[in-house]
Protein backbone atom coordinates (compact mmCIF):
# COMPACT_ATOMS: atom_id res chain seq x y z
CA UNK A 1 -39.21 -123.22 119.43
CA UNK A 2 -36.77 -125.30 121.58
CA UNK A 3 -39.05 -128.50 120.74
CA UNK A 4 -38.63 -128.28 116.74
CA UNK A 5 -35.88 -129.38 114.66
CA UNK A 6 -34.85 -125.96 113.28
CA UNK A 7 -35.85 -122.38 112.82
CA UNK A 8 -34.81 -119.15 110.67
CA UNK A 9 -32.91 -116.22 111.65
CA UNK A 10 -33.48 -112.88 109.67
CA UNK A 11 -29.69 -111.53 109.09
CA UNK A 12 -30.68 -108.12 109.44
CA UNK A 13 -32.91 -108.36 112.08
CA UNK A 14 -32.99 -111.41 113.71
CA UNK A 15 -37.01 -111.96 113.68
CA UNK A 16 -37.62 -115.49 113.99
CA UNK A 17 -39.37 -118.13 111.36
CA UNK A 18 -40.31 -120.83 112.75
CA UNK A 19 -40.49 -123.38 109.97
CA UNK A 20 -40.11 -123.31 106.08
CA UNK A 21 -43.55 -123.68 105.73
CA UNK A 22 -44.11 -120.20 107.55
CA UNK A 23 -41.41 -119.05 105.35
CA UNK A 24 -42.94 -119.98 102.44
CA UNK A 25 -45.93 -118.26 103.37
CA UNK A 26 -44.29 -115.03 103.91
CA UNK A 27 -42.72 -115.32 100.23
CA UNK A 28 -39.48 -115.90 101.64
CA UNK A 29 -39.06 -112.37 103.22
CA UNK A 30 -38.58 -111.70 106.66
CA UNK A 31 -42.10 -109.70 107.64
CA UNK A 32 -40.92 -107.57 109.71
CA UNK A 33 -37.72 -105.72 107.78
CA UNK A 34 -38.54 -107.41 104.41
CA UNK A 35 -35.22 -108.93 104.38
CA UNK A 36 -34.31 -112.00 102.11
CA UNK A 37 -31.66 -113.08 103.92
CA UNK A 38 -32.51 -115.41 106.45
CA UNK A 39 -29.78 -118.71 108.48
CA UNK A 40 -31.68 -122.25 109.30
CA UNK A 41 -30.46 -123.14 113.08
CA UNK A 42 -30.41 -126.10 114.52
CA UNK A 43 -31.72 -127.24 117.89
CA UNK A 44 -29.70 -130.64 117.27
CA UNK A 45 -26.41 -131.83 119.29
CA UNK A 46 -23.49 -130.66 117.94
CA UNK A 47 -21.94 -133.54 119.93
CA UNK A 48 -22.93 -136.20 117.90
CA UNK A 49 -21.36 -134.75 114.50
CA UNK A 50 -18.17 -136.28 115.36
CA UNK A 51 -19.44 -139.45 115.37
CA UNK A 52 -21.80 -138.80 112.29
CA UNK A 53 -18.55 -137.59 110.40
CA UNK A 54 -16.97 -141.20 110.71
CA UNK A 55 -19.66 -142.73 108.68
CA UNK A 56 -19.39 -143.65 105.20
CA UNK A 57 -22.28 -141.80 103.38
CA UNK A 58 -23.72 -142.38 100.14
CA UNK A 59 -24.96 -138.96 100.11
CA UNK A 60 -24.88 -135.96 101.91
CA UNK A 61 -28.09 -136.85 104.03
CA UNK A 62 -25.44 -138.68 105.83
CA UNK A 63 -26.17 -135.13 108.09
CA UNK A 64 -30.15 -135.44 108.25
CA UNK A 65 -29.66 -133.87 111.80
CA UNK A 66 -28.34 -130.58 110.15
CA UNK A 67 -30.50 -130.53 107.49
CA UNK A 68 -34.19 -128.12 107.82
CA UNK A 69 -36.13 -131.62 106.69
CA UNK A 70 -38.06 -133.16 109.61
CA UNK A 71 -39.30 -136.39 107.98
CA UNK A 72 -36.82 -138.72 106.68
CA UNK A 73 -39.58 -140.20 103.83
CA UNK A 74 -39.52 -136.96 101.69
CA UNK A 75 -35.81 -136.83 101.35
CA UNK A 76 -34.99 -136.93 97.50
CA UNK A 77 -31.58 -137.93 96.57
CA UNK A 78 -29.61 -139.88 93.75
CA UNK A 79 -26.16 -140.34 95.42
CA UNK A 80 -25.38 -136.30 95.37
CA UNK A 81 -23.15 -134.66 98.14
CA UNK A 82 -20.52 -137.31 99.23
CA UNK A 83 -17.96 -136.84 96.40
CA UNK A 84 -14.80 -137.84 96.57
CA UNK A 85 -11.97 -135.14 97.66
CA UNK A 86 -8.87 -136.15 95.54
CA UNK A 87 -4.98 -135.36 96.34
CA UNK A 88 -3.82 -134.55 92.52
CA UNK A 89 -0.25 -135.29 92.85
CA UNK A 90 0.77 -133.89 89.08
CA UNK A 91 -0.25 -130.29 89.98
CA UNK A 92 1.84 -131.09 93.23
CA UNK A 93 4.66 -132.19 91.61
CA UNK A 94 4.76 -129.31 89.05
CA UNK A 95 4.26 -126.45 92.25
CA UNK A 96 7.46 -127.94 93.42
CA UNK A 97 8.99 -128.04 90.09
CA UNK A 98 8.69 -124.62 88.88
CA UNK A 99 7.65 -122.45 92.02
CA UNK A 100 9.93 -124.50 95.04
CA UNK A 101 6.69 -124.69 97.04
CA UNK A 102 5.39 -128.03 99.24
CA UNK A 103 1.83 -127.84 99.08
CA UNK A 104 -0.88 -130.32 99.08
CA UNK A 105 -3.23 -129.78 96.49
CA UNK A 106 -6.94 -131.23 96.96
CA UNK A 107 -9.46 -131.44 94.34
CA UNK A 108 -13.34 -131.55 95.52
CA UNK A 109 -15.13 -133.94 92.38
CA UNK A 110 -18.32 -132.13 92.13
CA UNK A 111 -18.51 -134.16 88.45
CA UNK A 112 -18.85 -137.13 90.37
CA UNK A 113 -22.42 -135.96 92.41
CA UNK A 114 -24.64 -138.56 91.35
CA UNK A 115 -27.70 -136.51 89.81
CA UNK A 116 -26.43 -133.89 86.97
CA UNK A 117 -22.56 -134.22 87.84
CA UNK A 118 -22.45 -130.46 89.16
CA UNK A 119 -21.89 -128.54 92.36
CA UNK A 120 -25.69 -127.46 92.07
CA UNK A 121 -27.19 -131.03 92.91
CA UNK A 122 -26.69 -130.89 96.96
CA UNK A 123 -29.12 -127.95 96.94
CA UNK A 124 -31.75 -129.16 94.26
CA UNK A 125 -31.66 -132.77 96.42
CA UNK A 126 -32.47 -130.71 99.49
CA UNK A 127 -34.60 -128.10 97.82
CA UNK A 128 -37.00 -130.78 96.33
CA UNK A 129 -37.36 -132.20 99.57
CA UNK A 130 -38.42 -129.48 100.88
CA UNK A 131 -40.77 -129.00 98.54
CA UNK A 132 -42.27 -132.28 99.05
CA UNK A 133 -42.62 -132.24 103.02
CA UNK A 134 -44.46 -128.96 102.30
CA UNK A 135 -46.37 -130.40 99.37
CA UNK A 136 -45.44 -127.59 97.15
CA UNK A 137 -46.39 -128.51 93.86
CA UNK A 138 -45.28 -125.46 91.55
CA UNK A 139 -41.49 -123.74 91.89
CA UNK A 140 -39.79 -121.60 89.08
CA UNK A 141 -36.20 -120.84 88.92
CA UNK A 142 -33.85 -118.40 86.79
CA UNK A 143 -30.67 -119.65 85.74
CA UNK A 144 -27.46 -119.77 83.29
CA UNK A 145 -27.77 -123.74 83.42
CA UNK A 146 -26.78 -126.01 85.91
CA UNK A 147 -29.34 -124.44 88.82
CA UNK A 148 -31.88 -125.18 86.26
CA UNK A 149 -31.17 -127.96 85.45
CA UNK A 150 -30.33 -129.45 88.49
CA UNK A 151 -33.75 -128.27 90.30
CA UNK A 152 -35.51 -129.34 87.19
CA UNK A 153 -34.56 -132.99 87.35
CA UNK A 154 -35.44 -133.41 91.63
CA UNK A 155 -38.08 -131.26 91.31
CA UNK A 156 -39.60 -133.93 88.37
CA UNK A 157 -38.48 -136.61 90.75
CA UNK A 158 -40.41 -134.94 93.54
CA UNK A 159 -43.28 -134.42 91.59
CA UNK A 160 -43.09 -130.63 91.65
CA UNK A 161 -43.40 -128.44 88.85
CA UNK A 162 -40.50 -126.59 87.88
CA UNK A 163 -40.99 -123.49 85.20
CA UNK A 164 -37.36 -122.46 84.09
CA UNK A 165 -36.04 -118.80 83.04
CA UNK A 166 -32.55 -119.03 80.77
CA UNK A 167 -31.04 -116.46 79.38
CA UNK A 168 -30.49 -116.48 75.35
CA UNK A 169 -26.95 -117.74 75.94
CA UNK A 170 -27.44 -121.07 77.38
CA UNK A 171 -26.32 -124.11 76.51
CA UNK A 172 -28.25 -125.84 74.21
CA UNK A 173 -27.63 -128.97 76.16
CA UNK A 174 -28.93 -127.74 79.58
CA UNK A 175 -31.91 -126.50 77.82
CA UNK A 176 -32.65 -130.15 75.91
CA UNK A 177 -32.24 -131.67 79.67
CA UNK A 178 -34.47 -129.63 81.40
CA UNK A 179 -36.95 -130.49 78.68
CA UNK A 180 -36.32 -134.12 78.98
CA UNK A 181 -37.39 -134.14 82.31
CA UNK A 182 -40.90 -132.63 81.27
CA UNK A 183 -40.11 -129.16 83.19
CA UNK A 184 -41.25 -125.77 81.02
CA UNK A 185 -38.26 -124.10 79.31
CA UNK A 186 -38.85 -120.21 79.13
CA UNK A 187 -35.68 -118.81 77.03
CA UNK A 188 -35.49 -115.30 77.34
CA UNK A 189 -33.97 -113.11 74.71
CA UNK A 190 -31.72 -111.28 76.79
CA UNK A 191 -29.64 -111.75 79.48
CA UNK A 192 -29.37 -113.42 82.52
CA UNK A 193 -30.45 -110.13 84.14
CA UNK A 194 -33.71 -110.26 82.00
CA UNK A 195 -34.07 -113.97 82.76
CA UNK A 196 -34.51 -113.43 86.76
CA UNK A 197 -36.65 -110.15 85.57
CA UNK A 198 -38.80 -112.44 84.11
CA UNK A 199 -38.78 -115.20 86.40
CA UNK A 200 -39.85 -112.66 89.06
CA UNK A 201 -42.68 -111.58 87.52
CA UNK A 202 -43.96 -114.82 86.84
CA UNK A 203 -43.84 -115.87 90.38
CA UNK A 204 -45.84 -112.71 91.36
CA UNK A 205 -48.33 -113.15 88.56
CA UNK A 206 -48.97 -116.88 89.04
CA UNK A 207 -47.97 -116.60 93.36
CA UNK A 208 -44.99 -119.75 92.49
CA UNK A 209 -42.48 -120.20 94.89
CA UNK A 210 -39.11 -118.82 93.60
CA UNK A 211 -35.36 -119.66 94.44
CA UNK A 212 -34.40 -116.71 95.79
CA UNK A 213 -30.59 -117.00 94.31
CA UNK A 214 -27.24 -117.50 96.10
CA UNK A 215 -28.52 -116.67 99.72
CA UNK A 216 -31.48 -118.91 99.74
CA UNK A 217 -31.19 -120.70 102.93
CA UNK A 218 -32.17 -124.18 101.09
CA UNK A 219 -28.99 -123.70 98.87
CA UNK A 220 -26.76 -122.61 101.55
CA UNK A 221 -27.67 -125.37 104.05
CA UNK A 222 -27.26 -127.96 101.37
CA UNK A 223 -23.59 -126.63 100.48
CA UNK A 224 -22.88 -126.07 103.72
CA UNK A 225 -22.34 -129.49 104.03
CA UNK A 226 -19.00 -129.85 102.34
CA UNK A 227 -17.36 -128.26 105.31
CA UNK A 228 -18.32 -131.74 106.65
CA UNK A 229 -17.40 -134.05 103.90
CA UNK A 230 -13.69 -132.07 104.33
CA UNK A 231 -13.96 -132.87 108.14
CA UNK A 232 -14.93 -136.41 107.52
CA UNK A 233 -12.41 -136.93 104.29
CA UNK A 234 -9.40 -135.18 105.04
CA UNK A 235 -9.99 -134.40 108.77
CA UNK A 236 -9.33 -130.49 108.37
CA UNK A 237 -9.95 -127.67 106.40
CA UNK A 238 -7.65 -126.67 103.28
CA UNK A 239 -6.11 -123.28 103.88
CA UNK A 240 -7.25 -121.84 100.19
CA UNK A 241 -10.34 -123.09 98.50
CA UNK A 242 -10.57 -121.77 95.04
CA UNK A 243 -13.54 -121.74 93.02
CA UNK A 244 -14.92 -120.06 89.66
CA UNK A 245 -17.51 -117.89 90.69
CA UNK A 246 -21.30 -116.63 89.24
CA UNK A 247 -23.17 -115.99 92.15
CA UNK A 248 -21.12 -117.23 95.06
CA UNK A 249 -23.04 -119.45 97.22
CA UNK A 250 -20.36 -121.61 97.75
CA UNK A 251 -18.06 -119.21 100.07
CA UNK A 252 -21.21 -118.52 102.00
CA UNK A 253 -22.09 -121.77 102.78
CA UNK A 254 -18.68 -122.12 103.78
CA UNK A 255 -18.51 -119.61 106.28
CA UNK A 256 -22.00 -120.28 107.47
CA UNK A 257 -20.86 -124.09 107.86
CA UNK A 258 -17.79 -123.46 110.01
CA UNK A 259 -20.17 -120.56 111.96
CA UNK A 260 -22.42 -123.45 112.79
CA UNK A 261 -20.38 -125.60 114.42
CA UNK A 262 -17.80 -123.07 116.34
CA UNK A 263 -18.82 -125.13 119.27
CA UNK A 264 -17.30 -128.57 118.81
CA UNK A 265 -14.60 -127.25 116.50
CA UNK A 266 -13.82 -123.79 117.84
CA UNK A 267 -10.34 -123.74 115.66
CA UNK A 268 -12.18 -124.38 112.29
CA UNK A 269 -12.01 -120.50 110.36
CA UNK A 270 -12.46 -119.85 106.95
CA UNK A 271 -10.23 -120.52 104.13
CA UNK A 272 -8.56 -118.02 101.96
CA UNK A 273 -11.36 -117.56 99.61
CA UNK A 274 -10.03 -116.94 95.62
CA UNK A 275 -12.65 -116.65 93.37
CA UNK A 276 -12.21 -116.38 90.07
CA UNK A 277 -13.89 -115.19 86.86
CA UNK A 278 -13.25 -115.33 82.96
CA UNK A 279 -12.13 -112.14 81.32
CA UNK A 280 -14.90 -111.68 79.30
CA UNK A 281 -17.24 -111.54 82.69
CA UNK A 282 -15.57 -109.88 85.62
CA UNK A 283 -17.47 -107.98 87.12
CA UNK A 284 -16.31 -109.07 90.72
CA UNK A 285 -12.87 -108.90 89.76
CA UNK A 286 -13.30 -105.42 88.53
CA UNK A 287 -14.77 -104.32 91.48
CA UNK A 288 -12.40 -105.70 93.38
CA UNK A 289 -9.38 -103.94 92.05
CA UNK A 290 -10.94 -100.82 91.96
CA UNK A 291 -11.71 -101.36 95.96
CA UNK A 292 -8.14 -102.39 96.11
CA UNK A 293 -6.29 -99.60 94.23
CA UNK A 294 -8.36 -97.31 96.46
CA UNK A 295 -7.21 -98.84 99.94
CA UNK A 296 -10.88 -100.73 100.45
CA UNK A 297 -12.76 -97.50 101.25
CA UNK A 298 -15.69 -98.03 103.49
CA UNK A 299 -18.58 -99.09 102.21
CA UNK A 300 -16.06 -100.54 98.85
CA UNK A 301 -18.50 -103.67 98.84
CA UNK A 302 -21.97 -101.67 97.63
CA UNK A 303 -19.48 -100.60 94.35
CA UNK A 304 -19.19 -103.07 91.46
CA UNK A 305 -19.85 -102.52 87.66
CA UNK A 306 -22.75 -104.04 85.66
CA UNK A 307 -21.79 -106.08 82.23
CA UNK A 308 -25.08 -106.64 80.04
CA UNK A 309 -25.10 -108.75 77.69
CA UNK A 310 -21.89 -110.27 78.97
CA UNK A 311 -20.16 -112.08 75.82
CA UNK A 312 -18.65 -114.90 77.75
CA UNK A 313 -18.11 -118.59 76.31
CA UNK A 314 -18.87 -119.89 79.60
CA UNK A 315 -22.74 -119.09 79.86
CA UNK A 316 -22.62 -120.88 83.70
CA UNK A 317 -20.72 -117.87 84.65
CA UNK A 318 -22.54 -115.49 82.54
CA UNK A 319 -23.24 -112.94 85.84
CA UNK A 320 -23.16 -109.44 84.54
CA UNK A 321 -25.11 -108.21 87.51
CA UNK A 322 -23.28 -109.62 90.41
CA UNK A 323 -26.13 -108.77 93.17
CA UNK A 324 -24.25 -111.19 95.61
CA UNK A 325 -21.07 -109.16 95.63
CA UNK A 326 -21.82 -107.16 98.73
CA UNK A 327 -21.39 -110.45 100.73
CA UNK A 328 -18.88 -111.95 98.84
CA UNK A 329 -16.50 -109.36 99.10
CA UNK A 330 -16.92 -108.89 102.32
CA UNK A 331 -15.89 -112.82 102.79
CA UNK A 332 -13.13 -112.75 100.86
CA UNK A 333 -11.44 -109.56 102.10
CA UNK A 334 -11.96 -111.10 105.90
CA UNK A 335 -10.25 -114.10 104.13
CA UNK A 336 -7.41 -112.65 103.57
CA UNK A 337 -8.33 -113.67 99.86
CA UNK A 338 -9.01 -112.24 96.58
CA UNK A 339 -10.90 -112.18 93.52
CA UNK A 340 -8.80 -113.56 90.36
CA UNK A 341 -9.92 -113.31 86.37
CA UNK A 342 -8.41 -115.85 83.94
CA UNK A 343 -7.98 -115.47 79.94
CA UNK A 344 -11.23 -117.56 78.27
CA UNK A 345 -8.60 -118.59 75.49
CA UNK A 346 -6.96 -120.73 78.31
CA UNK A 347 -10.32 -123.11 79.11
CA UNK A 348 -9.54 -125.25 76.36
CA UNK A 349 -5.84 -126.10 77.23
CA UNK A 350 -6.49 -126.33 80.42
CA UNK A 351 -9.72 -129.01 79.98
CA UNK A 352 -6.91 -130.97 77.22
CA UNK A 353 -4.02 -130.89 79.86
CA UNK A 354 -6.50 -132.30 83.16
CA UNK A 355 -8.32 -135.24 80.82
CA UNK A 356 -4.49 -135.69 79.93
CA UNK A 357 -2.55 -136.25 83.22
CA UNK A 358 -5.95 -137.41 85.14
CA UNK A 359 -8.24 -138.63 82.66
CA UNK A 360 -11.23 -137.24 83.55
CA UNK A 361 -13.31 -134.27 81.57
CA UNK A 362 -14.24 -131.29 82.78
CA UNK A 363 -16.75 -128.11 81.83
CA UNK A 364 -15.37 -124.68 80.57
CA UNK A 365 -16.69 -123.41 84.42
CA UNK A 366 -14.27 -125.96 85.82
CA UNK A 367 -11.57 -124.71 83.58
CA UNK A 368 -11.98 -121.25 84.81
CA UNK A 369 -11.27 -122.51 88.34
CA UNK A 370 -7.88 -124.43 87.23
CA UNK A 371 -6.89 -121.01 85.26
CA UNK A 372 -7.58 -119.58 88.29
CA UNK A 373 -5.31 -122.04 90.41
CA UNK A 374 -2.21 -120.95 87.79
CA UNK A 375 -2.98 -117.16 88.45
CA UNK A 376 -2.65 -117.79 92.43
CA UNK A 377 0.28 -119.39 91.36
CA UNK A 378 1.73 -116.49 89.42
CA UNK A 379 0.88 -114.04 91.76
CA UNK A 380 2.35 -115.11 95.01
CA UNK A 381 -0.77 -116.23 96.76
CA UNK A 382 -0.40 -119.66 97.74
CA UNK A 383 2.48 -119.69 100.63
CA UNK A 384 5.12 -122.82 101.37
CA UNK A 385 3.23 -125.93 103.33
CA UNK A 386 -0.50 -124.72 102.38
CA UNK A 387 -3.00 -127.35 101.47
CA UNK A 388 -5.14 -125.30 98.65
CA UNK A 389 -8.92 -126.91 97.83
CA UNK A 390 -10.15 -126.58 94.20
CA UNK A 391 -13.44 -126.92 93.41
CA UNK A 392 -14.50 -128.41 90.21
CA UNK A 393 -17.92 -127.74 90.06
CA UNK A 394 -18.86 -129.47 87.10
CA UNK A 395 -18.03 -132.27 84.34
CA UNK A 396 -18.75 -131.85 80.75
CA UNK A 397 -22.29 -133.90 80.48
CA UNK A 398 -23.95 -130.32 79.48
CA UNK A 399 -21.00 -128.91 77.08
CA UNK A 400 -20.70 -131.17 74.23
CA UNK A 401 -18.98 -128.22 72.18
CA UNK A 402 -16.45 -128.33 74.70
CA UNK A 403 -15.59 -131.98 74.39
CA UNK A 404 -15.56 -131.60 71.03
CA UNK A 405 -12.73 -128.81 70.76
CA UNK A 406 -10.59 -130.93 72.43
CA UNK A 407 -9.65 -133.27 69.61
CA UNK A 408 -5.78 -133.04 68.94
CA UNK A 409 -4.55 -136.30 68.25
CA UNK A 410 -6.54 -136.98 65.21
CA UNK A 411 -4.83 -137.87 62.03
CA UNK A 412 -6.70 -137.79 58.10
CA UNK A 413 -5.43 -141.21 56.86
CA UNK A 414 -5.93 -142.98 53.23
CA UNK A 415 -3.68 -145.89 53.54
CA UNK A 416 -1.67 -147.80 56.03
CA UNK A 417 1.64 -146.15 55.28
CA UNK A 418 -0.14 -143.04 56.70
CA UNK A 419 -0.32 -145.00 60.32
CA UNK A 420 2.12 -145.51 62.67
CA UNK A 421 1.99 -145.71 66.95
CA UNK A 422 2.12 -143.16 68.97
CA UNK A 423 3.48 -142.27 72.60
CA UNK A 424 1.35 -140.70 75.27
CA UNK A 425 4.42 -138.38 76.60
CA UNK A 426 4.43 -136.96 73.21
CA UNK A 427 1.86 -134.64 73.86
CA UNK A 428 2.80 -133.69 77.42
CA UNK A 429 5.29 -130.82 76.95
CA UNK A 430 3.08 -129.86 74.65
CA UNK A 431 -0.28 -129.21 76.33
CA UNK A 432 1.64 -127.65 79.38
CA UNK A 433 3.08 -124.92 77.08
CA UNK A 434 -0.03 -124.07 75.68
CA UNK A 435 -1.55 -123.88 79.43
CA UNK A 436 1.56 -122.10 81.04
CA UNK A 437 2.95 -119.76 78.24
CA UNK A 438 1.03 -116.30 77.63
């Protein structure tokens, strides 16, 4: 075991898999507990991630050492992974204005990953690599939209199949793109509950590899990786990291990140994790104040409600049956951290107010994170001299409605009397009432 790259380690029972291949063969269970949970470790040298960390990647392969791929020619990648991390000096400015706090506020630019522009495309690069090396040529996923369509795009690259579950409520747009790419579209009519169903049974009817969700050790070890991108780009890690949450695999590959490399940087802990969810799907944040009126009883995290049909306007976070939460919570109450909901009638003056003071678009899931940002805010939960991380995990290539709600400078003209110029601080007062008042 010592001579290979990397292994797997059952969570629950720590039986060892030697290789994805073996893992694929045991349909991604551990044989002997039948656990799905399994952690890639590394045989590498820690040592040299220092050094690695000083590059200037073009991608997140930049960390090929710490990556469960053994042969540099199947690595898939269109420029995904090494996004910018942004200080956003307006939100800094107005924490100081209106709450007397000095914080730095960071802003990780998963809109700016080269393949679909969303915080799925690290683990779709990696996962269709995988694939590859292990010439896997048929893969099915479920999704609400950007999995899908980010797996469906590097699996097409890859040459892999890629058979798609989405629930009735998807976006239109991530359904044309998966199509585009030649990958099958199955749209269920039902939730996103029915869509895994589904995409379950297909796998065990046809015996096709499926992702096994938010603890798949492909995903994780891809997002694991932005614990080094914050290492390499702002040399520490924030002391909040806020992010709008469906499954959760990004506070797991968080903590499994800073886990891995305890030994070089034994100081590194989590952040406070605060995840947040829209009103109309909250199942996380329900269970969560329940646990929390009730002093976090023990076993709290095996508790949370079940929303079907979940009537959300942002289908990305369209979760009703939040399997993940047992780990999650667990995270975030270690954290120190919470789980947040936000008011869906605030995604649109919150997308009108960011393209406004940075020019830049984001998605409705994005949105959710910012309204999330404002609730920490409101509540007490960012302290004096923090530096908070916020996640935008996607840009608006896949939300077109979105986009277009956001016209508000538009005026119906006949003549040229009817025209005059305008001034951009016109509108600023304006679209940070409508994002700040209740």
């Amino acid at each position: 075991m010592k001579d290979s790259k990397y292994y797997l380690k059952c969570v629950k029972c720590d039986h060892i898999t030697p290789d994805f291949g073996t893992w694929f063969e045991q349909n991604q269970i551990c044989p002997e507990c039948g656990s799905k949970h399994s952690e890639v470790w590394y045989n590498s040298d820690y040592k040299e991630l220092p050094y690695i960390i000083k590059g200037n990647p073009d991608s997140f392969w930049q960390y090929f050492y710490y990556l469960p791929l053994e042969k540099r020619e199947n690595i898939i990648s269109r420029h995904e992974g090494s996004v910018p991390v942004q200080q956003w000096w307006f939100l800094e400015d107005f924490v100081k204005d209106t709450y007397g706090l000095d914080i730095t506020i960071y802003v990780y630019r998963n809109d700016m990953n080269g393949g679909t522009g969303t915080f799925k495309d690290v683990a779709a690069a990696l996962g269709a690599s995988i694939l590859k090396e292990h010439d896997i040529k048929q893969y099915c996923v479920a999704s609400t939209g950007n999995t899908a369509t980010s797996f469906a795009k590097y699996l097409a690259i890859a040459g892999v199949n890629c058979s798609v579950f989405i629930p009735d409520n998807a976006l239109k747009a991530s359904e044309a793109m998966i199509s585009s790419f030649g990958q099958r579209v199955f749209r269920v009519k039902g939730d996103y509950s029915k869509a895994k169903s589904l995409a379950a049974e297909y796998s065990k009817k046809y015996n096709i590899l499926i992702s096994s969700g938010n603890i798949d050790p492909i995903r994780v070890e891809a997002k694991k990786t932005m614990v080094f991108e914050w290492l390499r780009q702002i040399e520490r890690m924030p002391d909040v990291y806020i992010q709008a949450i469906s499954g959760g695999t990004g506070p797991i590959a968080i903590d499994k990140g800073i886990r891995e490399i305890k030994s070089i940087y034994p100081d590194l802990k989590n952040p406070k994790f605060i995840m947040v969810q829209p009103d109309k799907c909250d199942p996380m944040v329900r269970a969560w104040e329940d646990a929390e009126s009730k002093g976090f009883p023990e076993g709290f995290e095996n508790n949370y409600p079940i929303i079907d049909n979940p009537k959300t306007e942002v289908p990305t976070l369209a979760t009703g049956n939040p399997a993940t939460y047992p780990i999650i919570s667990k995270l975030v109450k270690d954290s120190e951290g919470t789980f947040l909901r936000m008011k869906e009638e605030k995604m649109l003056a919150i997308g009108k107010l960011i393209a406004f003071e940075r020019k830049i678009n984001i998605g409705p899931a994005s949105a959710v994170c910012f309204g999330g940002f404002f609730e920490a805010l409101k509540k007490g939960l960012i302290q004096n001299g923090q530096s908070v991380m916020i996640n935008i995990g996607e840009g608006v290539r896949r939300a077109p409605d979105f986009v277009e709600q956001m016209i508000y400078t538009t005026k119906i003209v006949d003549s040229l009397d009817e025209c005059e110029p305008h001034l951009l601080d016109d509108y600023r007062k304006q679209l940070w009432d409508d994002v700040l008042n209740d």
